[in-house]
N, C-alpha and C. Protein backbone atom coordinates (compact mmCIF):
# COMPACT_ATOMS: atom_id res chain seq x y z
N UNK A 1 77.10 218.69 -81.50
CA UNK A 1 77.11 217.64 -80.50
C UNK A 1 77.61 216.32 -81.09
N UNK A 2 77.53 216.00 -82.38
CA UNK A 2 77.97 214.86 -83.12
C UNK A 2 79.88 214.92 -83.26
N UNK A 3 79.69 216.25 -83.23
CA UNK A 3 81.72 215.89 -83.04
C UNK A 3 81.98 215.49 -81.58
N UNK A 4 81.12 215.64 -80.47
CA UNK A 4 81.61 214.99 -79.03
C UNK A 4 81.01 213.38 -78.71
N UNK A 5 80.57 212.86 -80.35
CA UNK A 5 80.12 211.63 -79.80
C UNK A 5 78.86 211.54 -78.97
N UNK A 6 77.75 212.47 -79.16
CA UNK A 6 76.97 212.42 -78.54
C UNK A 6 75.72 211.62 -79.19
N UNK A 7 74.76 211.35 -78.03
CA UNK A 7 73.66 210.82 -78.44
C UNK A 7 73.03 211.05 -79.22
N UNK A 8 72.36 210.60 -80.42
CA UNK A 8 71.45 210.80 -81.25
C UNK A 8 70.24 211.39 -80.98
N UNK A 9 69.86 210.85 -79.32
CA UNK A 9 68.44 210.93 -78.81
C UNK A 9 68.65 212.50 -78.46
N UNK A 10 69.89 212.91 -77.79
CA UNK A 10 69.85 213.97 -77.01
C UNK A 10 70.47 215.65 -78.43
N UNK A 11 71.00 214.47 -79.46
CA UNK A 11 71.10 215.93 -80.35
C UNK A 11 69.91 216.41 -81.07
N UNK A 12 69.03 215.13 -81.52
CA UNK A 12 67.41 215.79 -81.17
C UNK A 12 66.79 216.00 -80.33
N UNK A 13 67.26 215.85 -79.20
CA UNK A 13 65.82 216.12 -78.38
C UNK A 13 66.51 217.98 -78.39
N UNK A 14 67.99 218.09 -77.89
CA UNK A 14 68.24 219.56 -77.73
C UNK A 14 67.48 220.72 -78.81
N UNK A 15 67.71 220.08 -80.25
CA UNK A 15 67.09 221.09 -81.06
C UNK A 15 65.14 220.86 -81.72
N UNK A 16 65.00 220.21 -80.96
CA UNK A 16 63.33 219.59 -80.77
C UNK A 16 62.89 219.21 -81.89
N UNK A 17 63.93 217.76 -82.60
CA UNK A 17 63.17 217.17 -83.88
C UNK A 17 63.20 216.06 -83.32
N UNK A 18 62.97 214.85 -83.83
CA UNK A 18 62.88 213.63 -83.52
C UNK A 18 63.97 212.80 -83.85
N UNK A 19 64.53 211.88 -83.76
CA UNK A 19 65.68 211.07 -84.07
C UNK A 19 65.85 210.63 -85.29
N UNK A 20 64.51 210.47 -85.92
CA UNK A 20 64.05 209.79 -87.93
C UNK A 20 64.47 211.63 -88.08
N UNK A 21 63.55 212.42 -87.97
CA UNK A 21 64.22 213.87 -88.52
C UNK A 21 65.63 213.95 -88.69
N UNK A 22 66.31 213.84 -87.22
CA UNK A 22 67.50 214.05 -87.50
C UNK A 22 68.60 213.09 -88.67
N UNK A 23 68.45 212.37 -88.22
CA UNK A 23 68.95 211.16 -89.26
C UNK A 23 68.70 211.81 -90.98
N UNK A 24 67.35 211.75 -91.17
CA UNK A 24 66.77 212.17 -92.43
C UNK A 24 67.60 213.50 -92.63
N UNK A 25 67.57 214.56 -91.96
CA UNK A 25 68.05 215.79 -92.39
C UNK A 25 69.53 216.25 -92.21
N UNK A 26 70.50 215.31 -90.90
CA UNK A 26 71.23 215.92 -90.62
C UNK A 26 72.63 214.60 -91.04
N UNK A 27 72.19 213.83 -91.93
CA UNK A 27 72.59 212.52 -92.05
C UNK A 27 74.88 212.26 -92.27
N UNK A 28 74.54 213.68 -93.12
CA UNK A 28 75.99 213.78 -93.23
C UNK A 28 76.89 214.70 -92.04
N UNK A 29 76.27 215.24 -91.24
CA UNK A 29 76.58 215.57 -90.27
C UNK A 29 77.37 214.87 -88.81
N UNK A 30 75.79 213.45 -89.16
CA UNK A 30 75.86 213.28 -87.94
C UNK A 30 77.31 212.31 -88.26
N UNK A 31 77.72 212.28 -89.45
CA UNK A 31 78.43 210.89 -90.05
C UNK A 31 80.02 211.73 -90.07
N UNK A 32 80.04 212.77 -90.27
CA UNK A 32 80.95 213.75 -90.04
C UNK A 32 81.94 214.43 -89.03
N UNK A 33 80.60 214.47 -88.22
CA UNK A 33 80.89 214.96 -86.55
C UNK A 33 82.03 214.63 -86.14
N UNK A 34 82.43 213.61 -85.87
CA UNK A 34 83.35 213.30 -85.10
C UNK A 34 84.79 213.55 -85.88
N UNK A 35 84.86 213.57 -87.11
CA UNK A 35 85.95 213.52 -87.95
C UNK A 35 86.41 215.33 -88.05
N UNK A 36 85.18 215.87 -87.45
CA UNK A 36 85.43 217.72 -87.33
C UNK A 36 86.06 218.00 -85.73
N UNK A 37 85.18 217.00 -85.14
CA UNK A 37 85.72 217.51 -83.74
C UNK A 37 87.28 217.10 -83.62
N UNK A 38 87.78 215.54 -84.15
CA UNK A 38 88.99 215.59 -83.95
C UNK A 38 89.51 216.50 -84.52
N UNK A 39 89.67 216.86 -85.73
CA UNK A 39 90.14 217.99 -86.49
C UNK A 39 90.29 219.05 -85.56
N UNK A 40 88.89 219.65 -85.08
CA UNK A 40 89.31 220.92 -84.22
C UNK A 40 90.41 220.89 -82.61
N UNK A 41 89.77 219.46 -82.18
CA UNK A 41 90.89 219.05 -81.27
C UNK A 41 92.48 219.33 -81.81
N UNK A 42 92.56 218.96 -82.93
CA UNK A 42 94.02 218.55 -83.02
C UNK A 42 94.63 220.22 -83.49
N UNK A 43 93.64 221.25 -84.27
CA UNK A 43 94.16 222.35 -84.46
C UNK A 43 94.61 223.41 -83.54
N UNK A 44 93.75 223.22 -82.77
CA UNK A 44 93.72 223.53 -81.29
C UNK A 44 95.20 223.24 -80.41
N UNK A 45 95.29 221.79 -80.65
CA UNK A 45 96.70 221.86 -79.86
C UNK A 45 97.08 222.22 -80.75
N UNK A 46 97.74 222.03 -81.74
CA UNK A 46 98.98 223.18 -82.46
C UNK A 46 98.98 224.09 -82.61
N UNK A 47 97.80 225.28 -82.39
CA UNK A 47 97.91 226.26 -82.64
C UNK A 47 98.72 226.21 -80.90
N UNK A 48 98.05 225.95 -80.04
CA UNK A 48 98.80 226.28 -78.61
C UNK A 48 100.31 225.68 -78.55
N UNK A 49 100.82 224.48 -79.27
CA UNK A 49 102.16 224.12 -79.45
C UNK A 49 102.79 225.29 -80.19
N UNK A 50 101.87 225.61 -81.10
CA UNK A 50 103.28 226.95 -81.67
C UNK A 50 103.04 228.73 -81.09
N UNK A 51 102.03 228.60 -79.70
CA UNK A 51 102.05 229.46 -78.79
C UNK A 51 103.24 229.58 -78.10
N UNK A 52 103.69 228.10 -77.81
CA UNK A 52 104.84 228.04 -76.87
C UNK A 52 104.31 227.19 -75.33
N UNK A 53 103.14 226.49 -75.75
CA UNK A 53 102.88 225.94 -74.44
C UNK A 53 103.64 224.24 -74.83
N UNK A 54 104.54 223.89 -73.74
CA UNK A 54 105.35 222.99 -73.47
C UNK A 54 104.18 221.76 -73.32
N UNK A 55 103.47 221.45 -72.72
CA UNK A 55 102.74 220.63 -72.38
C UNK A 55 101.06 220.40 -74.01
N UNK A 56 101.40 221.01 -74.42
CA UNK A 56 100.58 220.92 -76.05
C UNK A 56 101.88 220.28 -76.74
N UNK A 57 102.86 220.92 -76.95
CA UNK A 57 104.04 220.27 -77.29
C UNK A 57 104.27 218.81 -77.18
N UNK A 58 104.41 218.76 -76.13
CA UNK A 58 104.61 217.20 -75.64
C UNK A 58 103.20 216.02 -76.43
N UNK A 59 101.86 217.04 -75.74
CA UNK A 59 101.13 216.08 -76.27
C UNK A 59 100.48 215.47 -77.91
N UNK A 60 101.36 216.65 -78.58
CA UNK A 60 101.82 217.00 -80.23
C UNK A 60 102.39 215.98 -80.61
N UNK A 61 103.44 215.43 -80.15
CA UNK A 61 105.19 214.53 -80.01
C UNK A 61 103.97 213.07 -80.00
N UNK A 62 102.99 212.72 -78.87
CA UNK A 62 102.38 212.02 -78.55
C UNK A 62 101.65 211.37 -79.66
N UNK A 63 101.28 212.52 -79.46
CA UNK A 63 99.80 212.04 -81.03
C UNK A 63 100.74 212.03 -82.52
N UNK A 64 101.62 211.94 -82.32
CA UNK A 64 101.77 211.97 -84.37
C UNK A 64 103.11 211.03 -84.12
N UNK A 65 103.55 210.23 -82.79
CA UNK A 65 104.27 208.77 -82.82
C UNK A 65 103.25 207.99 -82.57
N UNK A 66 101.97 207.96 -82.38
CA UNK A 66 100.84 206.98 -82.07
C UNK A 66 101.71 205.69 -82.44
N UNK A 67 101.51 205.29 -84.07
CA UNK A 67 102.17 204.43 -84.64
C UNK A 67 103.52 203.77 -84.20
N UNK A 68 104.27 204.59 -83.75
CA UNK A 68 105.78 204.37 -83.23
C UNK A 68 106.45 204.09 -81.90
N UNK A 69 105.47 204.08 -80.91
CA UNK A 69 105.39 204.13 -79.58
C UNK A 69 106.01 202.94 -79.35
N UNK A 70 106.13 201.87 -79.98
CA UNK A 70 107.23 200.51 -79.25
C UNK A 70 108.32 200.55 -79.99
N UNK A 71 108.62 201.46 -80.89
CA UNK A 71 109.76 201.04 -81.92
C UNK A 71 110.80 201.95 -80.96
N UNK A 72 112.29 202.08 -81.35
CA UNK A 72 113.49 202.36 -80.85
C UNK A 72 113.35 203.98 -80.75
N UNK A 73 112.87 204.31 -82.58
CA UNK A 73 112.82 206.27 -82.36
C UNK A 73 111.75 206.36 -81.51
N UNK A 74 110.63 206.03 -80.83
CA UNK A 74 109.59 206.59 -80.10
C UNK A 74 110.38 206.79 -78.81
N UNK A 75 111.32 205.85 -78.29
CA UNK A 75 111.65 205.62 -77.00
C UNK A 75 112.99 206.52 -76.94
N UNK A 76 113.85 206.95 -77.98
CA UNK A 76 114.52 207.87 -77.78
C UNK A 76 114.56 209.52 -78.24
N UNK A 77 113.16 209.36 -79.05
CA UNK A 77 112.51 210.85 -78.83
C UNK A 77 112.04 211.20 -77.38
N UNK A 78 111.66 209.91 -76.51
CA UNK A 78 111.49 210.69 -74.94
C UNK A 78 112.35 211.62 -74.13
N UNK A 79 111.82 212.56 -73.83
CA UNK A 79 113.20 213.71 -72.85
C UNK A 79 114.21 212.47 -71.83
N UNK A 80 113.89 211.74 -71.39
CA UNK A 80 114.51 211.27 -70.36
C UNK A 80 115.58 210.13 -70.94
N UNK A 81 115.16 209.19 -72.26
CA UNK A 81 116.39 209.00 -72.94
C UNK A 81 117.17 210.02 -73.36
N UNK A 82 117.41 210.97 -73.93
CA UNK A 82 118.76 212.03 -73.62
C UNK A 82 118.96 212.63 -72.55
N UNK A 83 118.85 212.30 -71.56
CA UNK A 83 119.25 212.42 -70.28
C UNK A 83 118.18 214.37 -69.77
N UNK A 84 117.16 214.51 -69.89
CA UNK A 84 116.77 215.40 -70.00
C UNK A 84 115.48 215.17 -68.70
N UNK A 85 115.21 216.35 -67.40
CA UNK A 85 115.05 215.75 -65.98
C UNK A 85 114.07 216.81 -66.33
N UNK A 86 112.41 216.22 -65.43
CA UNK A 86 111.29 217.38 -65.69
C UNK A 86 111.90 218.46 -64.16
N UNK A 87 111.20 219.00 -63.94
CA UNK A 87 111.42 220.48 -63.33
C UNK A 87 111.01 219.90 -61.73
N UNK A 88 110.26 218.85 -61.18
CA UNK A 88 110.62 217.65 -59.93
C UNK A 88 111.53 217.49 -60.11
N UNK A 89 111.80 216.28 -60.95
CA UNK A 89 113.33 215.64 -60.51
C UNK A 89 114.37 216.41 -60.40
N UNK A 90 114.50 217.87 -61.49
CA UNK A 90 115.79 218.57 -60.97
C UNK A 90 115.88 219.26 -59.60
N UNK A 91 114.33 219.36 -59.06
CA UNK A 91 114.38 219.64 -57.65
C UNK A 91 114.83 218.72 -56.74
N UNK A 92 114.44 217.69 -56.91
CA UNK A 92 114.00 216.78 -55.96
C UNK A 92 115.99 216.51 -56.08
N UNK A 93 116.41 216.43 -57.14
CA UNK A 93 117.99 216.37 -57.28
C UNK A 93 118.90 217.52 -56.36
N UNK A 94 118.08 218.47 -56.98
CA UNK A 94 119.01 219.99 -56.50
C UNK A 94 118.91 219.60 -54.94
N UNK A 95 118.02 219.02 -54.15
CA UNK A 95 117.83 219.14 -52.54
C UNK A 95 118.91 217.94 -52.01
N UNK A 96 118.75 217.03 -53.03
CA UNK A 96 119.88 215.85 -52.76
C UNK A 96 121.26 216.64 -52.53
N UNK A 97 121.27 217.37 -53.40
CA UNK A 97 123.12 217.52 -53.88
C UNK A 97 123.09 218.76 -52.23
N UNK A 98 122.03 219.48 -52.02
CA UNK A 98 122.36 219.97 -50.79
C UNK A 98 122.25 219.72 -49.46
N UNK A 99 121.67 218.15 -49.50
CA UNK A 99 122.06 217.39 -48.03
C UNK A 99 123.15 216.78 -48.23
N UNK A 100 123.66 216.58 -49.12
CA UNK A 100 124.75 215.69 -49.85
C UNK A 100 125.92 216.73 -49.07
N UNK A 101 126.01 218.35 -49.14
CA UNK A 101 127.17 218.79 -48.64
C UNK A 101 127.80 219.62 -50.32
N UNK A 102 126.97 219.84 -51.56
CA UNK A 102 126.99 220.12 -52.73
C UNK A 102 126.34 221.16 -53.08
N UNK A 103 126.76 221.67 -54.35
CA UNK A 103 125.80 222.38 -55.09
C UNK A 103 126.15 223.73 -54.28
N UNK A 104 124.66 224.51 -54.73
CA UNK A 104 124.80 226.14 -54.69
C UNK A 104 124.14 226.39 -53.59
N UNK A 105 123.25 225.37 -52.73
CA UNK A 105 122.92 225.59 -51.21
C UNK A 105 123.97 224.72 -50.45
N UNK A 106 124.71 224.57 -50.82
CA UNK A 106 126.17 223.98 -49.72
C UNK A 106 126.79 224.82 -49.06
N UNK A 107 126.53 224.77 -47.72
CA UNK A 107 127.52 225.93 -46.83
C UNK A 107 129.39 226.09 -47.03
N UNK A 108 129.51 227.06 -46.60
CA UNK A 108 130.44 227.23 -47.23
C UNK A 108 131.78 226.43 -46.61
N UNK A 109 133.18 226.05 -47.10
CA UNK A 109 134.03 225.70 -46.22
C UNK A 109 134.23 226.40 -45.15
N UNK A 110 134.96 225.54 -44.14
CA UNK A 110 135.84 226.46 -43.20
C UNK A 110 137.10 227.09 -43.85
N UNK A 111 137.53 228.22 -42.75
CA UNK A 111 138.22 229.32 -42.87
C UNK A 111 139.47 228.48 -42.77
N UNK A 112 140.44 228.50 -43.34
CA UNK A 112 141.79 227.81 -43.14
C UNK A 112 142.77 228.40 -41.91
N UNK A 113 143.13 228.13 -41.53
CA UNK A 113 143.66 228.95 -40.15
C UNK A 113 145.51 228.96 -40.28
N UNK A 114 145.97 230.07 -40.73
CA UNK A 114 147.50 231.14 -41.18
C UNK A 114 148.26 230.39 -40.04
N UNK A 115 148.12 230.49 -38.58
CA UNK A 115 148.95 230.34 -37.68
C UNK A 115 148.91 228.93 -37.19
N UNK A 116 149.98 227.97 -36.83
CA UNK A 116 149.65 226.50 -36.24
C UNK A 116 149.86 226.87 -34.63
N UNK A 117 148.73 226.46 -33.62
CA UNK A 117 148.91 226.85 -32.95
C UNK A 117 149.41 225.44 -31.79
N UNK A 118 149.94 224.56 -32.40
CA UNK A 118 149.65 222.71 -31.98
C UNK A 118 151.25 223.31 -31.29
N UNK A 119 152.33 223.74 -31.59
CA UNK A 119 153.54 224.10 -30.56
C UNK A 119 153.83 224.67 -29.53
C-alpha cells in the first residue's frame, strides 16, 4: 500500500498494528514504497510498449521527454509535426475528400457519349 501513496493510518489499520508499529517495523518500506511502485508502473508500460500496444508507446515517448517537453526535439518528436494524422482525423479527412467529389468513395464520372447528337 506504501507504493500507492497510501495512508499510514490505513496500512496499519489493514494489517492490525498500530501506526508507531508500523513505522518501527516497516520503516524502510514505508520510505521505499513509492520508489517500487513507480518502478513497477514504469515496467509495466514497457513491457506492454514492446507487446506492441501503440498507446503504452506513446505514453513511453511521454515519460522519458518529461525534461524536454518545451525544447524544439520534444515538439518534433510529436506524430503531427511530421505530418502524421491519428485514425479521427484521417476519417474525419477521408469523409471530407468524399463530399468534396474525391477519393475512393467518389462516384464515378459520367459516361462520355461516342455520337454528337447537337446536328
Amino acid at each position: 500500500m506504501a507504493a500507492t501513496h497510501g495512508a499510514e493510518e490505513d496500512i496499519a489499520s489493514s494489517i492490525g498494528i498500530t501506526v508507531d508499529q508500523l513505522n518501527a517495523s516497516f520503516a524502510k518500506e514505508l520510505q521505499d514504497g513509492p520508489a517500487f511502485g513507480y518502478r513497477e508502473g514504469v515496467e509495466s508500460l514497457f513491457n506492454s510498449m514492446k507487446a506492441g500496444n501503440v498507446t503504452a508507446a506513446k505514453a513511453w515517448l511521454i515519460l522519458n521527454m518529461q525534461g524536454d517537453r518545451t525544447t524544439a526535439k520534444a515538439v518534433e518528436m510529436q506524430p503531427a509535426s511530421n505530418g502524421l494524422r491519428g485514425k479521427k482525423e484521417q476519417a474525419s479527412a477521408a469523409a471530407h475528400e468524399a463530399v468534396r467529389g474525391g477519393g475512393r468513395f467518389a462516384p464515378p464520372a459520367p459516361p462520355k457519349l461516342i455520337v454528337n447528337n447537337d446536328s
